[in-house]
PDB file of N, CA and C in Angstrom:
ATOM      1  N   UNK A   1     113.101 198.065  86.877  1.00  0.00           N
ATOM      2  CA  UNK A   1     112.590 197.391  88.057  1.00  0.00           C
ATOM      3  C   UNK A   1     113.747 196.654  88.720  1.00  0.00           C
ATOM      4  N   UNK A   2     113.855 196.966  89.801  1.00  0.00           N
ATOM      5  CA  UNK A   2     115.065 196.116  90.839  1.00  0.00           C
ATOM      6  C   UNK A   2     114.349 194.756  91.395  1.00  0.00           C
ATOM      7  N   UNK A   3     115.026 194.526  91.751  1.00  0.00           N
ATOM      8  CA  UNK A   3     115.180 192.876  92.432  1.00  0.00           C
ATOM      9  C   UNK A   3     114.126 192.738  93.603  1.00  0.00           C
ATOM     10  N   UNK A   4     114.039 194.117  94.547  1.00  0.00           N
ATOM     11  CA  UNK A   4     113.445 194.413  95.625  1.00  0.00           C
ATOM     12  C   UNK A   4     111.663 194.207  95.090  1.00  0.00           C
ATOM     13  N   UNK A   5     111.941 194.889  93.927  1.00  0.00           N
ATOM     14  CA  UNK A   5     110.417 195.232  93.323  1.00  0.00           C
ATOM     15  C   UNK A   5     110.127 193.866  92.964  1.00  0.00           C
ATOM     16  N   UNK A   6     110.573 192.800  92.193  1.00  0.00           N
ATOM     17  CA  UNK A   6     110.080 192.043  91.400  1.00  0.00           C
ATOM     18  C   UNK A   6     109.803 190.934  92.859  1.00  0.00           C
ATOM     19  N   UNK A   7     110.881 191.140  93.636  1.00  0.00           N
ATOM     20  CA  UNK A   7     110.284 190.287  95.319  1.00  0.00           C
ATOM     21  C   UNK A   7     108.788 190.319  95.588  1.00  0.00           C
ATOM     22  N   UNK A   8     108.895 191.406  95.552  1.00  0.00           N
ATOM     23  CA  UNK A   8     107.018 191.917  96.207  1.00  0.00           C
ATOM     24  C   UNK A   8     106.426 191.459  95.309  1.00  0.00           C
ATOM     25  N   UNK A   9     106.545 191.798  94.181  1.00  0.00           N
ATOM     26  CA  UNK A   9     105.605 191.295  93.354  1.00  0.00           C
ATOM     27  C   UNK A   9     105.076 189.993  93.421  1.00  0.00           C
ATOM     28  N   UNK A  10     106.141 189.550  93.418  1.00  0.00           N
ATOM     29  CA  UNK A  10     106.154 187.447  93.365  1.00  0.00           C
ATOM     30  C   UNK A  10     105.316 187.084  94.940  1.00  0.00           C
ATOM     31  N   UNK A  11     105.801 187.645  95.901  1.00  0.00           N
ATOM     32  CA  UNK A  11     105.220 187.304  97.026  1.00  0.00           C
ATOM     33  C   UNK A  11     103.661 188.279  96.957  1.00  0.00           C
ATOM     34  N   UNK A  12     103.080 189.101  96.894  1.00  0.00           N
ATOM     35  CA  UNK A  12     102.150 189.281  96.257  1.00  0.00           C
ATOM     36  C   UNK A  12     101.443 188.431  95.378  1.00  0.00           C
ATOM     37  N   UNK A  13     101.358 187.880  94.214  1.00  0.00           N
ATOM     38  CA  UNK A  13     101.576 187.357  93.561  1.00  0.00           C
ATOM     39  C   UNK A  13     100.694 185.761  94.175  1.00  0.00           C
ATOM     40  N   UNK A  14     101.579 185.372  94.789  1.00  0.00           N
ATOM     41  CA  UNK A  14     101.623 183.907  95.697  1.00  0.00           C
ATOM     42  C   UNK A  14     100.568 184.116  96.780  1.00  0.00           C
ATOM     43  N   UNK A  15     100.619 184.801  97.738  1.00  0.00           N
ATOM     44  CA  UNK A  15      99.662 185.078  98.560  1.00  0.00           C
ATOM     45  C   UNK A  15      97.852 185.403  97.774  1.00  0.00           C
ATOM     46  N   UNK A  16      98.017 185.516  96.932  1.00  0.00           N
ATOM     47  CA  UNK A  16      96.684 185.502  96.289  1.00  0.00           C
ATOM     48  C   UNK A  16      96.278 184.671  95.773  1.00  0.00           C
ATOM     49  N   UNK A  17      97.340 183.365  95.120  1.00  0.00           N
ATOM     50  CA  UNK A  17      97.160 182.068  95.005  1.00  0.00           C
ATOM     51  C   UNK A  17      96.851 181.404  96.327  1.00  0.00           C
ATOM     52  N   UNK A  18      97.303 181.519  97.059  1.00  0.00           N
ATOM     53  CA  UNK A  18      97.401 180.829  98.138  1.00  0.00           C
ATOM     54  C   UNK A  18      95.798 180.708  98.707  1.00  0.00           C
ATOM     55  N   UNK A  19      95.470 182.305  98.813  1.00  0.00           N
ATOM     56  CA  UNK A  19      94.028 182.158  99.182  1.00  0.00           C
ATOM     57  C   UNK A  19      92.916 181.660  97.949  1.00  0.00           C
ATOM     58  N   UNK A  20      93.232 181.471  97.347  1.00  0.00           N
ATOM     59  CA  UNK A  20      92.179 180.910  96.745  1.00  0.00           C
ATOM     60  C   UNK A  20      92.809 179.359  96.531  1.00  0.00           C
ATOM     61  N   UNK A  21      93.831 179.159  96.696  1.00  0.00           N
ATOM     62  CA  UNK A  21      93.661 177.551  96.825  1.00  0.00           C
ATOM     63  C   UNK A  21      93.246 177.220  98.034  1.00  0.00           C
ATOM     64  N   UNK A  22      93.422 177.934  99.365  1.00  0.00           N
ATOM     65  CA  UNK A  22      92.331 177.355 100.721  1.00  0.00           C
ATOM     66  C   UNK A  22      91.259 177.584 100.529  1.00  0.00           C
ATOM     67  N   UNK A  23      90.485 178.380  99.766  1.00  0.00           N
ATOM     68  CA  UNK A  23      89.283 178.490  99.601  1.00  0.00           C
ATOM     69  C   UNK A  23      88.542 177.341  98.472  1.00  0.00           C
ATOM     70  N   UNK A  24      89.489 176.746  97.386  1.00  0.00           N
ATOM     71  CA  UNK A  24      88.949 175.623  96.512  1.00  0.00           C
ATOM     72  C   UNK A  24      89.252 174.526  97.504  1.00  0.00           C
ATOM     73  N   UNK A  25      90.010 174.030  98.676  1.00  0.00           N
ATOM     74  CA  UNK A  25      90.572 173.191  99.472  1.00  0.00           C
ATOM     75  C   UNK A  25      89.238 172.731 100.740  1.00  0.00           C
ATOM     76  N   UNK A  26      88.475 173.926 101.264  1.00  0.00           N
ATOM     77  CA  UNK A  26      87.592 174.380 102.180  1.00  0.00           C
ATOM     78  C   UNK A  26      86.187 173.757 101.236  1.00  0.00           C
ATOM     79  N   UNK A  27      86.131 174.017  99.757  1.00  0.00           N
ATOM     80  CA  UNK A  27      84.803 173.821  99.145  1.00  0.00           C
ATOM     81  C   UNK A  27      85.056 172.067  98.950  1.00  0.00           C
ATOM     82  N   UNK A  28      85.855 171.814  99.103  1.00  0.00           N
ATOM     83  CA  UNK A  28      86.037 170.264  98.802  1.00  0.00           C
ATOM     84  C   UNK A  28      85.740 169.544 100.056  1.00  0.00           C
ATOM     85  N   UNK A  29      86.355 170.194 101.367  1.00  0.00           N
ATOM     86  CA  UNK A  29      86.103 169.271 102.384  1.00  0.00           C
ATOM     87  C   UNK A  29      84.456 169.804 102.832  1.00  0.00           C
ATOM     88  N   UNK A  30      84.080 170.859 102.801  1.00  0.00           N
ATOM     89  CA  UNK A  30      82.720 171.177 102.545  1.00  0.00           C
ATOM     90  C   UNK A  30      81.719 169.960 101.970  1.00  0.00           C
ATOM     91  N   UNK A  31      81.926 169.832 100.884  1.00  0.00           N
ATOM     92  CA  UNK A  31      81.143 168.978  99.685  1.00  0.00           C
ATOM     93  C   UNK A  31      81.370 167.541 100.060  1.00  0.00           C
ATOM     94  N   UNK A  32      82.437 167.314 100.915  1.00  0.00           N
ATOM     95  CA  UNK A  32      82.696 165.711 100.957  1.00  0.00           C
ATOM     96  C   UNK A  32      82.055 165.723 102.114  1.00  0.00           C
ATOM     97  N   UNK A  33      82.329 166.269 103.457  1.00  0.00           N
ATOM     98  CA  UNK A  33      81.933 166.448 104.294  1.00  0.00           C
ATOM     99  C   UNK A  33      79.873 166.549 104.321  1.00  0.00           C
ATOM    100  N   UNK A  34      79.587 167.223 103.807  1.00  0.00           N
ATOM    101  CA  UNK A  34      78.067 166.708 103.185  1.00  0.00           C
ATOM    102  C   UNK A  34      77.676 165.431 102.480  1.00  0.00           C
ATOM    103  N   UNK A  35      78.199 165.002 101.491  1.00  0.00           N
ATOM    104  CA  UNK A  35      78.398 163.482 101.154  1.00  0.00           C
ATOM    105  C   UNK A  35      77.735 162.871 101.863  1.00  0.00           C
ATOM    106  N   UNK A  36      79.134 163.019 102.537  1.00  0.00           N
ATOM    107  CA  UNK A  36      79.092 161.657 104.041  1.00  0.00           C
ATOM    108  C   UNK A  36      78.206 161.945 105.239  1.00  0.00           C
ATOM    109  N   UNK A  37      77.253 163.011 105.054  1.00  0.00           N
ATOM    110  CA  UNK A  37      76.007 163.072 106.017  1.00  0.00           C
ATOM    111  C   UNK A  37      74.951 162.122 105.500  1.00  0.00           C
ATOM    112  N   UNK A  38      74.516 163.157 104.742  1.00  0.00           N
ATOM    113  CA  UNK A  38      73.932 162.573 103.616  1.00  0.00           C
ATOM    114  C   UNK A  38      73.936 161.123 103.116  1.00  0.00           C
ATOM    115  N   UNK A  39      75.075 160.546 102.665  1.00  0.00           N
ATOM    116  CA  UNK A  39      75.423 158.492 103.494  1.00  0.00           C
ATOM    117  C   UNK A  39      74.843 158.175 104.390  1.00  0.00           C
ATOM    118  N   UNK A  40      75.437 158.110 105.297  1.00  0.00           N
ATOM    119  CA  UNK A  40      75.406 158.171 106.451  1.00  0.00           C
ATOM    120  C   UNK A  40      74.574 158.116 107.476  1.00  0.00           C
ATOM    121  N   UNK A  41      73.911 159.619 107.454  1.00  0.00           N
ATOM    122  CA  UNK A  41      72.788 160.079 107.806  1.00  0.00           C
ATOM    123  C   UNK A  41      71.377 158.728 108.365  1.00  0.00           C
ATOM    124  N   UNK A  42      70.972 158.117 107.618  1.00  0.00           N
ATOM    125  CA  UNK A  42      70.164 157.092 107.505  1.00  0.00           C
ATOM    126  C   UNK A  42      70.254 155.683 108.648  1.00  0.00           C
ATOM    127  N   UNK A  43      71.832 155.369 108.012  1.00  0.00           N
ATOM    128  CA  UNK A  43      72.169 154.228 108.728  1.00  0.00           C
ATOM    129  C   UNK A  43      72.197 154.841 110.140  1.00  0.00           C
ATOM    130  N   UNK A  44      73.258 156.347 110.745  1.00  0.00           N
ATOM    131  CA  UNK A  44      72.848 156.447 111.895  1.00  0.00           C
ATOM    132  C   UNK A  44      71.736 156.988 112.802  1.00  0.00           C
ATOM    133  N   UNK A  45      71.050 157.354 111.375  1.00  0.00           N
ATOM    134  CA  UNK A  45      69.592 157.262 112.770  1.00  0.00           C
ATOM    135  C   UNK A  45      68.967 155.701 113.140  1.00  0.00           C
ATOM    136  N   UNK A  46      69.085 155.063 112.102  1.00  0.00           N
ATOM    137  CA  UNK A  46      68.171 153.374 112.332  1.00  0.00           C
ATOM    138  C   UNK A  46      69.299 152.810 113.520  1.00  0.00           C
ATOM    139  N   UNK A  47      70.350 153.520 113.736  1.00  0.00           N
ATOM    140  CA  UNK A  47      71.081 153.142 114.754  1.00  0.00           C
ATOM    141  C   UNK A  47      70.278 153.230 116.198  1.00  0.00           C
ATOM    142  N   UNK A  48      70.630 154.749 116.501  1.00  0.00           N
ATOM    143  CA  UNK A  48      69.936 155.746 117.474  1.00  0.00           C
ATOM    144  C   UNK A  48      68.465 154.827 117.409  1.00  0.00           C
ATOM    145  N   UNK A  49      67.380 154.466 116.112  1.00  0.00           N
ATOM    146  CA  UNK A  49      65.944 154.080 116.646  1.00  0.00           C
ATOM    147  C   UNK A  49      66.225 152.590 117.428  1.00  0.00           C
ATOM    148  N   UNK A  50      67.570 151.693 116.881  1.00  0.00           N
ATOM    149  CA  UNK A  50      67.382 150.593 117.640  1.00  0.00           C
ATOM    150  C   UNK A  50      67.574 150.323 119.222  1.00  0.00           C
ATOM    151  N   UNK A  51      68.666 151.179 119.006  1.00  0.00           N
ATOM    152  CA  UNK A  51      69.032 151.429 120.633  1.00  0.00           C
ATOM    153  C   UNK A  51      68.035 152.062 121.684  1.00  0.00           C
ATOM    154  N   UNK A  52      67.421 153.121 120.971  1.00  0.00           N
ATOM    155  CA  UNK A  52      66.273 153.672 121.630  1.00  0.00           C
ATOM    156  C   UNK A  52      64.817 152.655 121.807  1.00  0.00           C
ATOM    157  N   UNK A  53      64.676 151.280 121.111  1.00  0.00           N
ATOM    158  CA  UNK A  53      63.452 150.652 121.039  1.00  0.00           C
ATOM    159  C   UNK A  53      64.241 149.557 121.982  1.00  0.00           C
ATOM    160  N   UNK A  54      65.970 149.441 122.353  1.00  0.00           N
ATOM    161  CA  UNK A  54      65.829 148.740 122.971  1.00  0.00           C
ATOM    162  C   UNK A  54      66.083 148.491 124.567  1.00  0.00           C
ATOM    163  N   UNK A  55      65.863 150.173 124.997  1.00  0.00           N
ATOM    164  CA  UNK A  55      66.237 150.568 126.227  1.00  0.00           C
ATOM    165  C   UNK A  55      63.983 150.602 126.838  1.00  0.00           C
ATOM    166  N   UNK A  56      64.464 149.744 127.780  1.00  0.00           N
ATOM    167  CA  UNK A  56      62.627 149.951 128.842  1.00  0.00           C
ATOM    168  C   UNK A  56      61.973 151.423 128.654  1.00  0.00           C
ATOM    169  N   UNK A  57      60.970 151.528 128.938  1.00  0.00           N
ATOM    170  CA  UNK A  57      60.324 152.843 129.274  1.00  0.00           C
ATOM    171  C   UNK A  57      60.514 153.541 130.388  1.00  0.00           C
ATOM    172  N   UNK A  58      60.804 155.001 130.024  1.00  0.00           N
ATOM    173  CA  UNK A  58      61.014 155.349 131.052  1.00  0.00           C
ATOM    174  C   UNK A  58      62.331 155.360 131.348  1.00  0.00           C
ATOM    175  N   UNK A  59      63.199 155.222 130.457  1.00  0.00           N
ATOM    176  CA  UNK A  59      64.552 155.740 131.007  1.00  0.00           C
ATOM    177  C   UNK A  59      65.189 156.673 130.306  1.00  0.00           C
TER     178      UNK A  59
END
């Protein structure tokens, strides 16, 4: 095996790491990203109901 060959290989190799570390990278901001709805979620609707109970009728 030459030098040329063991290149490809390695870069081969890497590029298949690569995608699966953006893909474990993607499930993390995924999962956190839900979290923080899920948090969240609650406080900004009682937001949205106060503001909305404290605008007149009719607008």
């Amino acid at each position: 095996m030459n030098w040329i060959e063991r290149a490809q290989r390695v870069a081969h190799f890497q590029r298949g790491s690569t995608a699966i570390e953006y893909t474990l990278m993607l499930g993390l901001i995924v999962a956190a990203a839900l979290g923080a709805i899920s948090l969240l979620g609650q406080d900004v609707a009682a937001v949205f109901d106060l503001a909305q109970s404290s605008l007149p009728d009719g607008c």
